[in-house]
Protein backbone atom coordinates (compact mmCIF):
# COMPACT_ATOMS: atom_id res chain seq x y z
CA UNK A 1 0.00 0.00 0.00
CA UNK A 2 2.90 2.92 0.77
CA UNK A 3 4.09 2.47 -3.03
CA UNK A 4 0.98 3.66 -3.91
CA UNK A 5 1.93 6.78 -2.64
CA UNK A 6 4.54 7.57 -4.52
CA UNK A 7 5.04 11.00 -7.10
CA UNK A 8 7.70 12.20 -9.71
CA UNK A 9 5.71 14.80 -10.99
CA UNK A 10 4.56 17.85 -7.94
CA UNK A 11 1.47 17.61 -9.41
CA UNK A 12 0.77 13.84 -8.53
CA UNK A 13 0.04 14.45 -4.93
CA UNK A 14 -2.13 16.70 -3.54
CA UNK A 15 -0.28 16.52 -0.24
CA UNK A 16 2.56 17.80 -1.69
CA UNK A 17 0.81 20.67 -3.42
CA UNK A 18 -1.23 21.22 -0.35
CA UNK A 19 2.49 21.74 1.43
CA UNK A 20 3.99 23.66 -1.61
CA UNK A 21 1.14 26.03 -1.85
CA UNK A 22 -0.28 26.70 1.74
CA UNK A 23 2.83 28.45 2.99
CA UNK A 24 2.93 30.70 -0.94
CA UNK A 25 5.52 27.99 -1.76
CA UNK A 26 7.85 29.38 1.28
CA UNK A 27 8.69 26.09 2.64
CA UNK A 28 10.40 24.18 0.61
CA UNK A 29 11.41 24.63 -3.44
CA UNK A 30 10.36 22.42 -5.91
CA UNK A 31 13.52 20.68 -6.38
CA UNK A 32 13.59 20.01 -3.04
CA UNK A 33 10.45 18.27 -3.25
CA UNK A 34 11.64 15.97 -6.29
CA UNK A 35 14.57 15.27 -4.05
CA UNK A 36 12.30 13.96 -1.40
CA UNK A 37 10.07 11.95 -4.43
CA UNK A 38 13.27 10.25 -5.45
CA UNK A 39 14.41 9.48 -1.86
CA UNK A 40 10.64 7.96 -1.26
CA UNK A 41 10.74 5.67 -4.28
CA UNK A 42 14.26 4.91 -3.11
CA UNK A 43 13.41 3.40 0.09
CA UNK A 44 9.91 2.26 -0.58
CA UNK A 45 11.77 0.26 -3.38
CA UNK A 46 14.62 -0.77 -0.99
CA UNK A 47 11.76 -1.58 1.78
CA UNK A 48 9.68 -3.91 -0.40
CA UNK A 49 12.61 -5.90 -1.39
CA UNK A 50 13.57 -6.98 1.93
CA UNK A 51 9.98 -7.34 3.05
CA UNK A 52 9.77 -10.03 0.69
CA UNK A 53 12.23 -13.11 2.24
CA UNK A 54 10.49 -12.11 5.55
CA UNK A 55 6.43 -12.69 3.65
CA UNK A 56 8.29 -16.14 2.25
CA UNK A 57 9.23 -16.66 5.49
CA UNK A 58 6.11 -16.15 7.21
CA UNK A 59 3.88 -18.33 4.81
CA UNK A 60 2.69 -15.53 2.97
CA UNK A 61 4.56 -16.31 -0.55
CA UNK A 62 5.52 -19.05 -2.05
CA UNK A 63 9.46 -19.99 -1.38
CA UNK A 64 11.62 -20.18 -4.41
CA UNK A 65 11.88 -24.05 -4.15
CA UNK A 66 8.40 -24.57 -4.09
């Protein structure tokens, strides 16, 4: 469910333009906020990976032998 709420473009998510534009775009610059896109994808990427060995080991996927 959290890669679901991922964005590359500010106008995906209407958090972030809800943050850009409430403070008149004072808070934080819009490369900034692609920073913090790439950094989310990076460890919701990163995150799903290694959530996967513990779902195999849990019963929740398949193992690779079986």
């Amino acid at each position: 469910m959290i890669a679901c709420n991922g964005f590359f473009l500010s106008y995906q998510s209407t958090i972030y333009l809800a943050l850009y534009h409430g403070p008149d775009g004072e808070l934080f610059s819009h490369l900034q906020g692609a920073r913090v896109a790439i950094a989310y994808f990076v460890v919701t990427l990163i995150g799903l990976a290694l959530s996967v060995p513990v779902w195999q080991a849990m019963g929740l996927l398949p193992g690779a032998g079986s």
